[in-house]
N, C-alpha and C. Protein backbone atom coordinates (compact mmCIF):
# COMPACT_ATOMS: atom_id res chain seq x y z
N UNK A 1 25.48 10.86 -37.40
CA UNK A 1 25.11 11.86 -36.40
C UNK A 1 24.66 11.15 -35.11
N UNK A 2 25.50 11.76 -34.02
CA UNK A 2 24.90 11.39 -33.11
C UNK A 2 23.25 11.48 -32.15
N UNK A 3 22.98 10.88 -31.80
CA UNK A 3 21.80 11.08 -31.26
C UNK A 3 21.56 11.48 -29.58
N UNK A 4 21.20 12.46 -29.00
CA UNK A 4 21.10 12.93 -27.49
C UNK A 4 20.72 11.72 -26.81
N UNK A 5 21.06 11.43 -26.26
CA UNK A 5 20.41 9.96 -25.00
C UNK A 5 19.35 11.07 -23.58
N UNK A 6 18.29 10.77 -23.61
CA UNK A 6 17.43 11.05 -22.76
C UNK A 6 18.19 10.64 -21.51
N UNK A 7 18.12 11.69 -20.26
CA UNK A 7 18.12 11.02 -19.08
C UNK A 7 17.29 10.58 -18.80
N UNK A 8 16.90 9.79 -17.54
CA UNK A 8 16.40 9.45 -16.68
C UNK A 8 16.29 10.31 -15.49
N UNK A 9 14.57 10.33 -15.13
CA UNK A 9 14.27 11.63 -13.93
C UNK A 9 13.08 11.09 -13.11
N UNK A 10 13.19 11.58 -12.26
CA UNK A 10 11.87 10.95 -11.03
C UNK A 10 11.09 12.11 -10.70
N UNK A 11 9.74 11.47 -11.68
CA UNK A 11 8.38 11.88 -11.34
C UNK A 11 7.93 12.03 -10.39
N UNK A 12 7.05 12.91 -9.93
CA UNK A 12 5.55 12.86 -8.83
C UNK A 12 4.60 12.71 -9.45
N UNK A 13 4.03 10.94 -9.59
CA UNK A 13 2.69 10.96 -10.18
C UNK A 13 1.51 10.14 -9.25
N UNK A 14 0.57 10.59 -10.36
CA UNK A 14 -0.86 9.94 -9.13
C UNK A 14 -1.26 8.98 -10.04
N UNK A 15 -1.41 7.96 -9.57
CA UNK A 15 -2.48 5.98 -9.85
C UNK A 15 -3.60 6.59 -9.37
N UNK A 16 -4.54 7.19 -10.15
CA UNK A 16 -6.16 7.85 -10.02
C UNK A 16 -7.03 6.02 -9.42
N UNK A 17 -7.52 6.31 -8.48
CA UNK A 17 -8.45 5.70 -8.09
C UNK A 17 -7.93 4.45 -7.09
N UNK A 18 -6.54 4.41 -6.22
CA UNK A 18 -6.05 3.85 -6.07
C UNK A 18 -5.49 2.60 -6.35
N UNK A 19 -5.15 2.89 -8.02
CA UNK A 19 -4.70 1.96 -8.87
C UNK A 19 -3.45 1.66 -8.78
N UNK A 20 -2.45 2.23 -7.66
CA UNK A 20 -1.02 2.28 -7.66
C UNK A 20 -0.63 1.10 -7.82
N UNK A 21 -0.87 -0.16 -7.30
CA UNK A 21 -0.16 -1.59 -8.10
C UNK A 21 -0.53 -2.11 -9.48
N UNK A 22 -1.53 -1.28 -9.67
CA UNK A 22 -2.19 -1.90 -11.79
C UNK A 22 -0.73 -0.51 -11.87
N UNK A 23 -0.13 0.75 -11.50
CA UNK A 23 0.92 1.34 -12.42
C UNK A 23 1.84 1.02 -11.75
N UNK A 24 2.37 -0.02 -10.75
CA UNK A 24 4.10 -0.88 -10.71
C UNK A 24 4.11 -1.40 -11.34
N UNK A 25 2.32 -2.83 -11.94
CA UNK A 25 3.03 -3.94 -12.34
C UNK A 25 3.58 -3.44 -13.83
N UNK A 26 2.30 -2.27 -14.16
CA UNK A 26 3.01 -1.82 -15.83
C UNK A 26 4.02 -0.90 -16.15
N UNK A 27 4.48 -0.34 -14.73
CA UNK A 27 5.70 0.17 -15.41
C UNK A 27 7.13 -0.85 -15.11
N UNK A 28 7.01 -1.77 -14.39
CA UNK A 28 7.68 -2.87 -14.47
C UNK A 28 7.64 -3.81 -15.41
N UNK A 29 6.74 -4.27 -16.32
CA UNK A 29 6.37 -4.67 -17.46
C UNK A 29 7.39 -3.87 -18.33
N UNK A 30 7.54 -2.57 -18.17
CA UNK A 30 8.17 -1.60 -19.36
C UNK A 30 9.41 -1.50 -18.87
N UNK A 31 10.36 -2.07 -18.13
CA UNK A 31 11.48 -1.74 -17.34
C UNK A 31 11.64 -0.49 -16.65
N UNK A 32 10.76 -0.08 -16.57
CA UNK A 32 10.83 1.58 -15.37
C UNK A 32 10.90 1.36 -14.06
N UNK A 33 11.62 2.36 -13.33
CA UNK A 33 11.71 2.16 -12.01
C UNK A 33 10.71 3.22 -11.39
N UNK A 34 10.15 2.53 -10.40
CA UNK A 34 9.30 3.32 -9.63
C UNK A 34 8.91 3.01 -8.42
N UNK A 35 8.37 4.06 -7.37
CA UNK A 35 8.64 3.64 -6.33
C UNK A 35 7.41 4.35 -5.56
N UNK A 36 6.50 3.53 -4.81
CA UNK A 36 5.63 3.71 -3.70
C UNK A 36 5.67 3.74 -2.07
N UNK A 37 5.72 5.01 -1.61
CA UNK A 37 5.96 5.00 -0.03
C UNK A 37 4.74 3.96 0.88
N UNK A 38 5.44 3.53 1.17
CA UNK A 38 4.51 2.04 1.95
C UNK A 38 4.68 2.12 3.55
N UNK A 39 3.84 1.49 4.21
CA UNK A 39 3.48 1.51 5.28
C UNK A 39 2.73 0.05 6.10
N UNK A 40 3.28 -0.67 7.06
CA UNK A 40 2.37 -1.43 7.81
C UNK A 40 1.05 -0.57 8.50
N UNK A 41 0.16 -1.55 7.89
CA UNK A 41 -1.14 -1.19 8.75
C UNK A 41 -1.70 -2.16 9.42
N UNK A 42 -2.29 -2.23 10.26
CA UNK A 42 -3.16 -3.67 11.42
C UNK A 42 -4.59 -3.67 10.96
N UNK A 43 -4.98 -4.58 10.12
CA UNK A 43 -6.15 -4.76 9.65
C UNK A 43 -6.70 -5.90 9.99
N UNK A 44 -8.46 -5.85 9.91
CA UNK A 44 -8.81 -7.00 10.51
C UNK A 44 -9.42 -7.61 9.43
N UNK A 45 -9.29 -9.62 9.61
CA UNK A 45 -9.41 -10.00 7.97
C UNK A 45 -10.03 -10.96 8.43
N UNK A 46 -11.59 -11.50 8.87
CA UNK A 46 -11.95 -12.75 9.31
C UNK A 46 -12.00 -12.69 10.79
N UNK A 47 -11.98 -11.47 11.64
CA UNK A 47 -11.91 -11.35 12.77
C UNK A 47 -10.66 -11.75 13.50
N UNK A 48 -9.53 -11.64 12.60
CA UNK A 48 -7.71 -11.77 12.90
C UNK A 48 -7.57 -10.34 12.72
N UNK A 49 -6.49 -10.22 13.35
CA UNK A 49 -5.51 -8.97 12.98
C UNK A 49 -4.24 -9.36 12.35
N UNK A 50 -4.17 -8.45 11.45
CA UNK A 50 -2.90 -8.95 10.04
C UNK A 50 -2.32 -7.44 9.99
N UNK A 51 -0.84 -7.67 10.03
CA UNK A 51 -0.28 -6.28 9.32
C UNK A 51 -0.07 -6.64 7.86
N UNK A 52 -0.52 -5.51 7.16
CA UNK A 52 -0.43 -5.62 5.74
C UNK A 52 0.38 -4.25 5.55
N UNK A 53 1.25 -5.00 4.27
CA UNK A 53 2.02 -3.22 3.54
C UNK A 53 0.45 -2.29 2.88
N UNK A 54 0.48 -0.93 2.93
CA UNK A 54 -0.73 -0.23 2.39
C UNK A 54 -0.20 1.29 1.84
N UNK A 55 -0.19 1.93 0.97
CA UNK A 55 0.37 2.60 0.57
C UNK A 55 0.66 3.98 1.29
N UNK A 56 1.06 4.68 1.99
CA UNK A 56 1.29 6.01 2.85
C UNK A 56 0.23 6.81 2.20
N UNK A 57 0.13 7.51 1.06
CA UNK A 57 -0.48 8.19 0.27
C UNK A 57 -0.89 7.66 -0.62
N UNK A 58 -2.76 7.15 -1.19
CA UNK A 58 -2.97 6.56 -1.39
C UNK A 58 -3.38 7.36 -2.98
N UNK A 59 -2.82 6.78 -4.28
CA UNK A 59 -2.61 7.26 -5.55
C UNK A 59 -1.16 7.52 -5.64
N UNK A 60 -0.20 8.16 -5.02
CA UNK A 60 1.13 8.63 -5.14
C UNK A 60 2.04 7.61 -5.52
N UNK A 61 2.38 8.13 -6.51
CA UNK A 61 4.10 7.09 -6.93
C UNK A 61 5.08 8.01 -7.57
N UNK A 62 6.23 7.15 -7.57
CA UNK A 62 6.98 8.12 -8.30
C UNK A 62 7.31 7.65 -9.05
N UNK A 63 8.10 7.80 -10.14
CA UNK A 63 8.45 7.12 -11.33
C UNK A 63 9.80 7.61 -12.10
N UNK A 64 10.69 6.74 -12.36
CA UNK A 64 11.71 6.85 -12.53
C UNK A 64 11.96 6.54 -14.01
N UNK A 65 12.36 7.32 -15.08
CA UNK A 65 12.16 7.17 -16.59
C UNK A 65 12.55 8.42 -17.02
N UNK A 66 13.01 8.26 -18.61
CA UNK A 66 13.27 8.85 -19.47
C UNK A 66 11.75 9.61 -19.86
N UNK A 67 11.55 10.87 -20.17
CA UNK A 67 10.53 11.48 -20.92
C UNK A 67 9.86 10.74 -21.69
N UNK A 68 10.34 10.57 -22.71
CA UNK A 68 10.00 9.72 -23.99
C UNK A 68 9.01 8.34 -23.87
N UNK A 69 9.82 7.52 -22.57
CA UNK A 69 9.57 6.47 -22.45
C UNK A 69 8.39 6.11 -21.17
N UNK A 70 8.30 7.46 -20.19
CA UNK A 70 7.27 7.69 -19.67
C UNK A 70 5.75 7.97 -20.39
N UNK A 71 6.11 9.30 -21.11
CA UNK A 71 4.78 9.95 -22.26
C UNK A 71 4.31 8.46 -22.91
N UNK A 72 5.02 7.41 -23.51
CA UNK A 72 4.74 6.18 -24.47
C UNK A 72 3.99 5.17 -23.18
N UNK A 73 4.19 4.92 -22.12
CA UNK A 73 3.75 4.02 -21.11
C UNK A 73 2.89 5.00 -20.61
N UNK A 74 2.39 6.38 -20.32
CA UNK A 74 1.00 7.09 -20.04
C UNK A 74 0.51 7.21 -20.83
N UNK A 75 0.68 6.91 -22.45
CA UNK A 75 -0.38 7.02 -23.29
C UNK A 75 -1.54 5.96 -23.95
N UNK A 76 -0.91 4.69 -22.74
CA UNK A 76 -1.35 3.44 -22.93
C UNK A 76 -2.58 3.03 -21.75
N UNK A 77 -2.33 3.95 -20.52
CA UNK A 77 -3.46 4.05 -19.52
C UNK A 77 -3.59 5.64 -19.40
N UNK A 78 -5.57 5.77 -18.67
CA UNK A 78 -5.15 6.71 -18.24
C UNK A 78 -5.22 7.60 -16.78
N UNK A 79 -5.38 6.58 -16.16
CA UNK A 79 -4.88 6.50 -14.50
C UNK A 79 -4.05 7.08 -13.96
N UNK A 80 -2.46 7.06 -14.79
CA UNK A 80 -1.29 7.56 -14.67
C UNK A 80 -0.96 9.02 -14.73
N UNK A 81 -1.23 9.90 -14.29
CA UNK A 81 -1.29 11.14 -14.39
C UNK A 81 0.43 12.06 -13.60
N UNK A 82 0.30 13.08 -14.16
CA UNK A 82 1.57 13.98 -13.75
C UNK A 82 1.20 14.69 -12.94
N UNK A 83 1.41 14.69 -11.42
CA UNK A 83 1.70 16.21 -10.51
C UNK A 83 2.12 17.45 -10.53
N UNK A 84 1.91 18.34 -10.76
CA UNK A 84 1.89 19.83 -11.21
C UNK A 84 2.16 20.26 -9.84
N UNK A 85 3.24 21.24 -9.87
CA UNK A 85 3.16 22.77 -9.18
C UNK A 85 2.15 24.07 -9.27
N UNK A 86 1.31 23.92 -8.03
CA UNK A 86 0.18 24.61 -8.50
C UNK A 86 0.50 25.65 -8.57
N UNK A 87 1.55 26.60 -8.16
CA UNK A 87 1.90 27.95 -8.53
C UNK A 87 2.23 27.84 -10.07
N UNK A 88 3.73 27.28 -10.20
CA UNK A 88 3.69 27.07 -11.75
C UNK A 88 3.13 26.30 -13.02
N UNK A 89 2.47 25.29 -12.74
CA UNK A 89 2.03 24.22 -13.58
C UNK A 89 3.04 23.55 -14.17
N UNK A 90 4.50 23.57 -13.85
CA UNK A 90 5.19 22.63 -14.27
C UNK A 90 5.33 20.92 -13.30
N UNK A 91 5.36 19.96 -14.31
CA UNK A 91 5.52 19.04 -13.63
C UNK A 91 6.66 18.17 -12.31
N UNK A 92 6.24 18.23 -11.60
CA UNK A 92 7.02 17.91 -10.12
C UNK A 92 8.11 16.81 -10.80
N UNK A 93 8.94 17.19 -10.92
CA UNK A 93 10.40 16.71 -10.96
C UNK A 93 11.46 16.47 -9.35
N UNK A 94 11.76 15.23 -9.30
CA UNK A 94 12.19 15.64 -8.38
C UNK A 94 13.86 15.22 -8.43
N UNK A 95 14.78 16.18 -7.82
CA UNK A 95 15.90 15.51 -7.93
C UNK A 95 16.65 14.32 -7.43
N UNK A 96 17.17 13.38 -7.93
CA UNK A 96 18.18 11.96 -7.65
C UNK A 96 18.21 12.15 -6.45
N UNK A 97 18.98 13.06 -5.99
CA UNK A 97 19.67 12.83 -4.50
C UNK A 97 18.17 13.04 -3.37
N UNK A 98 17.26 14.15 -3.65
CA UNK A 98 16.43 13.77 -2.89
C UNK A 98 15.46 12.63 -2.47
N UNK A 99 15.41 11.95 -4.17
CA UNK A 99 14.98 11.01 -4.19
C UNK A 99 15.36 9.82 -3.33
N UNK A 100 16.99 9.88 -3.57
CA UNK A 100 17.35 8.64 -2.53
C UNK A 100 17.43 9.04 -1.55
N UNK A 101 17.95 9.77 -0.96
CA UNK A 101 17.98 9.88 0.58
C UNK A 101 15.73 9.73 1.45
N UNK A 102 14.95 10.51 0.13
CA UNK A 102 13.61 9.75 0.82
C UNK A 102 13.52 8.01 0.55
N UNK A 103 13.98 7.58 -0.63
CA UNK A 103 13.59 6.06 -0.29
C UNK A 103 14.68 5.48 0.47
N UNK A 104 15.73 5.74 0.95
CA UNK A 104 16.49 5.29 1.58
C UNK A 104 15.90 5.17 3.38
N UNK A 105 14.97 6.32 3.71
CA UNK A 105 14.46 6.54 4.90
C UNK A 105 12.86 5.70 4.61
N UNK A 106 12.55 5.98 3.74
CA UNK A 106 11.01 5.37 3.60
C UNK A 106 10.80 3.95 3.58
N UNK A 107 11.76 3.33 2.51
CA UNK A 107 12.00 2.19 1.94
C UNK A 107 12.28 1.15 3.04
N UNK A 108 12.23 1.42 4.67
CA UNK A 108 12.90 0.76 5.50
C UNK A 108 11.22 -0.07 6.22
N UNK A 109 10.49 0.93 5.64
CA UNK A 109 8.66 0.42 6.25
C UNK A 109 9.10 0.59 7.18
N UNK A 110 9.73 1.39 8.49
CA UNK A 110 10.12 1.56 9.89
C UNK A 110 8.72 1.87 10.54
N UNK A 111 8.07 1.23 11.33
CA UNK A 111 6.96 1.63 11.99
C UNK A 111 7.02 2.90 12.66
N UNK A 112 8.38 3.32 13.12
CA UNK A 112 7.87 4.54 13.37
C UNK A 112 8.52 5.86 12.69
N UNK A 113 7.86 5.60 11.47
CA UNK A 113 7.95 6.65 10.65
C UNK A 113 6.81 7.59 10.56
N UNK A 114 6.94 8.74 10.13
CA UNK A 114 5.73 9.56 10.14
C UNK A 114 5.81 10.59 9.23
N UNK A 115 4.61 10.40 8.44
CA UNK A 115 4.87 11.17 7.29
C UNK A 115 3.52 12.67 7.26
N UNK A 116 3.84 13.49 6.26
CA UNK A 116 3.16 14.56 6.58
C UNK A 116 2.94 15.13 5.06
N UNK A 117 2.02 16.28 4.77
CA UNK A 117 1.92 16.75 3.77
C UNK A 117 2.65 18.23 3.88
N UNK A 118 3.88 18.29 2.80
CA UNK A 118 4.70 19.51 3.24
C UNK A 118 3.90 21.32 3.90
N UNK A 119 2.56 21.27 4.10
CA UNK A 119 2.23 22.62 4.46
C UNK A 119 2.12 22.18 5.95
N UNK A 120 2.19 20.82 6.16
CA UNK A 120 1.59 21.01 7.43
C UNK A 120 3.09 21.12 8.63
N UNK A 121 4.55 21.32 8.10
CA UNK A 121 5.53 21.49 8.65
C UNK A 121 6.44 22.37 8.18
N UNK A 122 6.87 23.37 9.10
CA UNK A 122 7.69 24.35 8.72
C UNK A 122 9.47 23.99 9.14
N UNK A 123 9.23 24.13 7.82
CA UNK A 123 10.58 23.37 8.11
C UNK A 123 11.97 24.48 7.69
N UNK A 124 11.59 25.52 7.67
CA UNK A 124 12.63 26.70 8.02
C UNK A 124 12.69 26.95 9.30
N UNK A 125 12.23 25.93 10.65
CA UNK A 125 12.43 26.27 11.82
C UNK A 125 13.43 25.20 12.07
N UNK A 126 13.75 24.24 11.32
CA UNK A 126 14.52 23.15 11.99
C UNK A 126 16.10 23.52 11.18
N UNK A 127 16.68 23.01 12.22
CA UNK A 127 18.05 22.74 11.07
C UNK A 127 18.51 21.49 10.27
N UNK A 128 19.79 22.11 9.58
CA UNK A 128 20.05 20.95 8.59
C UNK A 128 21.19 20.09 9.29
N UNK A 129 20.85 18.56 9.44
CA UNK A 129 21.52 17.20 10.44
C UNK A 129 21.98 16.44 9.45
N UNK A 130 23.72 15.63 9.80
CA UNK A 130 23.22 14.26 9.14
C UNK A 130 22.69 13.51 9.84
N UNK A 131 23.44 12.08 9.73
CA UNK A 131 22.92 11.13 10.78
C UNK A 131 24.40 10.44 10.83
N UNK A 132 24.70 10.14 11.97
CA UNK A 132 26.44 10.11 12.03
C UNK A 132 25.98 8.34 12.24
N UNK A 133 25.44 7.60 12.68
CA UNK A 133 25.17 6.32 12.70
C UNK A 133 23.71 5.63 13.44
N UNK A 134 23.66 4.14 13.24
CA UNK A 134 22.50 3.61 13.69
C UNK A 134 22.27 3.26 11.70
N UNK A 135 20.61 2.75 12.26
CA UNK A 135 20.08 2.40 10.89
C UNK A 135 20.01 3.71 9.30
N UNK A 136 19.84 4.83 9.89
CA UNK A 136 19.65 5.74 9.11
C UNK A 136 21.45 6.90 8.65
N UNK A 137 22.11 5.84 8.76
CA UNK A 137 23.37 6.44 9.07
C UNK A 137 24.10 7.16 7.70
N UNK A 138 24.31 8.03 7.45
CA UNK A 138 24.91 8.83 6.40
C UNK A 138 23.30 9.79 5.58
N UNK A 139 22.18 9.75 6.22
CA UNK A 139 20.94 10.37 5.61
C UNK A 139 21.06 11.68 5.99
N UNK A 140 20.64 12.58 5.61
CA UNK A 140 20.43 14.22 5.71
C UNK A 140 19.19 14.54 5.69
N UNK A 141 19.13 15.66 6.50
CA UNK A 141 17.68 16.41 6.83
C UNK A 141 17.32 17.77 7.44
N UNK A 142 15.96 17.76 8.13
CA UNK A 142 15.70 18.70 9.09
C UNK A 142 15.56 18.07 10.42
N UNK A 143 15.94 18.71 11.08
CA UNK A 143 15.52 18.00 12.72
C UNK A 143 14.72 19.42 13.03
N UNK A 144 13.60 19.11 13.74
CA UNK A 144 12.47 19.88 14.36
C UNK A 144 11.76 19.24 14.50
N UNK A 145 10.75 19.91 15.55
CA UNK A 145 9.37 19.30 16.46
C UNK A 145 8.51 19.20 15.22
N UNK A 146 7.99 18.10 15.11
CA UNK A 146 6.72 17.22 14.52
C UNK A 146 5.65 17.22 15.15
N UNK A 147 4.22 17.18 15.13
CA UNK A 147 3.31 16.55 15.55
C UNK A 147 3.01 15.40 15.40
N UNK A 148 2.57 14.73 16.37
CA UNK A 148 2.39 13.30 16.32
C UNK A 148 3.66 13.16 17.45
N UNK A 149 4.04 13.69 18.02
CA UNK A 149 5.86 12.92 18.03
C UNK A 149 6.19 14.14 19.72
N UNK A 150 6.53 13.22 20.98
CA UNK A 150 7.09 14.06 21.91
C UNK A 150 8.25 15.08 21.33
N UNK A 151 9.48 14.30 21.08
CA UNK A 151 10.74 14.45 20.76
C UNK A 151 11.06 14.72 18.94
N UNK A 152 11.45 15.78 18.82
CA UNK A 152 12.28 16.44 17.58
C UNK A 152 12.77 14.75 16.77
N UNK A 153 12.20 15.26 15.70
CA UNK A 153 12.96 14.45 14.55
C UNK A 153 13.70 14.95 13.54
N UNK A 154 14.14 13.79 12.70
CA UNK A 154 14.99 14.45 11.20
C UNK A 154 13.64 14.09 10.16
N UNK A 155 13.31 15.12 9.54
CA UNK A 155 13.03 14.87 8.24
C UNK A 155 13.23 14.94 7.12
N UNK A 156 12.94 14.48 6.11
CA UNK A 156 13.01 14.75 4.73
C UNK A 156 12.11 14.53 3.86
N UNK A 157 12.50 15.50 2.99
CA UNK A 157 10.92 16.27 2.18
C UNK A 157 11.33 16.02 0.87
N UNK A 158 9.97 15.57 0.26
CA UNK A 158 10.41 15.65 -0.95
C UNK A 158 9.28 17.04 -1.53
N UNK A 159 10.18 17.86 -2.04
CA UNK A 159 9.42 19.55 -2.32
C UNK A 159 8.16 19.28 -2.71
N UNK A 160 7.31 20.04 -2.10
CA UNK A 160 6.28 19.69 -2.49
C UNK A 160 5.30 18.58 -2.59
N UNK A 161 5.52 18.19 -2.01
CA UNK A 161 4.60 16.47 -2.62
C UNK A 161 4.38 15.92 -1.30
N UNK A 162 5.55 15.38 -0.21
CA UNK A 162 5.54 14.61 0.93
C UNK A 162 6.81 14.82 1.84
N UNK A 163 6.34 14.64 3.21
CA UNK A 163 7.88 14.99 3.79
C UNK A 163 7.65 13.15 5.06
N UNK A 164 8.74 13.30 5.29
CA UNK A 164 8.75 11.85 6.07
C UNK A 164 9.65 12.22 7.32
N UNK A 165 9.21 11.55 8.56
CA UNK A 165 10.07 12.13 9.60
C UNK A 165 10.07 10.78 10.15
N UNK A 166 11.73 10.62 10.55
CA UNK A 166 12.26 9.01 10.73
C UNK A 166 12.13 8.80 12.26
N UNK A 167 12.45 7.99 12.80
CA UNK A 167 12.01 7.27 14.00
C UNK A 167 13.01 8.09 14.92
N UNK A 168 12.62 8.49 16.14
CA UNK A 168 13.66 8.96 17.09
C UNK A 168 15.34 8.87 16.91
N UNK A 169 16.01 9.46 17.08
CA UNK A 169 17.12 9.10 16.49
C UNK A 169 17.92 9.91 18.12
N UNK A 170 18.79 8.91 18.59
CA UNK A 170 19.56 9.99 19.73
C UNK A 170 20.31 10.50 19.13
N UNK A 171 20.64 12.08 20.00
CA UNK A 171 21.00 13.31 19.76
C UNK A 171 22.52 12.86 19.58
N UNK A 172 23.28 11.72 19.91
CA UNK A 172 24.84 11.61 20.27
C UNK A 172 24.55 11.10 17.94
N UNK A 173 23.77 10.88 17.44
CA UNK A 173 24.54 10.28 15.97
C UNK A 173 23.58 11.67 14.94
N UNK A 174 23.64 12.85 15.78
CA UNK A 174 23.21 13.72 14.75
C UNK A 174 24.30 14.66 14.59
N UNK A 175 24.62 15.27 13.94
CA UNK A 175 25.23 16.41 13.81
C UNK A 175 24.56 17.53 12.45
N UNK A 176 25.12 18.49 13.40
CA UNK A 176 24.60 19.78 12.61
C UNK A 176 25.33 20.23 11.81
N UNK A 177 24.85 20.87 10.32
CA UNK A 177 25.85 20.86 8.85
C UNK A 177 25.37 22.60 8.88
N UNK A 178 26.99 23.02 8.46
CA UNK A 178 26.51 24.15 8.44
C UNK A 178 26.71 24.65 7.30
């Protein structure tokens, strides 16, 4: 008899207490993929200024794993916790493709990235863009006015959890998907 093979699915979870590198190094220890939105920051260390990577959202990771093999590596700490939909209480799943197209934009540490917590942008006012070229070239999104930001960006959200809005992009490598 055959046996079902678990997929593989990407979590929204929280590293309680800003433990997020004690849960890379152990879910890397366990072969899991997972992934933390990072950020340069200018910190002062000895009366120098140093840019250091520092996490965007500080607890947030995501985690990339089979059920099975997630539940067995959270039952070993308990730091590692699951993100819930507070309407439904099911756990924040998020899909592949959104997934990559955010670490594909995130993953670049672009200084001028800007990220947001999804209530604070309405993003049924913007439309849906790709990106026809430059660094962010073949990514999909919203383009609309941001705060923080003169000029309209593209963003992308991951439901619920975080949205990220990429660095100015001229209007000649966007196009509108209808």
């Amino acid at each position: 008899m055959e046996v079902e093979k678990e997929s593989e699915i990407w979590y929204a979870m929280r590293a309680t207490y800003r433990r997020e590198p004690d849960a890379v190094r152990l879910l890397q220890s366990e072969n899991l993929d997972c992934f933390v939105p990072m950020q340069y920051k200018i910190s002062i260390k000895k009366g120098k200024k140093i840019r250091i990577l520092v996490p965007v959202i500080h607890n947030l990771i995501f985690v990339h794993a089979c059920p099975s093999d997630l539940k067995r590596v959270k039952s070993k700490v308990s730091y590692l916790q699951y993100i819930t939909d507070t309407r439904s209480g099911q756990k924040i799943i998020v899909p592949d493709n959104q997934m990559k197209r955010f670490i594909a934009v995130a993953g670049t540490y672009n200084d001028h990235l800007l990220y947001f917590q999804p209530e604070e942008l309405n993003l049924s006012k913007g439309s849906k863009v790709r990106i026809t070229g430059g660094e962010f070239e073949g990514q999909e999104g919203i383009f609309l006015k941001v705060k923080g930001a003169r000029d309209r960006r593209v963003v992308v959200e991951i439901q619920g959890v975080i949205v990220v809005a990429m660095a100015t992009i001229h209007p000649d490598l966007i196009e509108v998907m209808t």
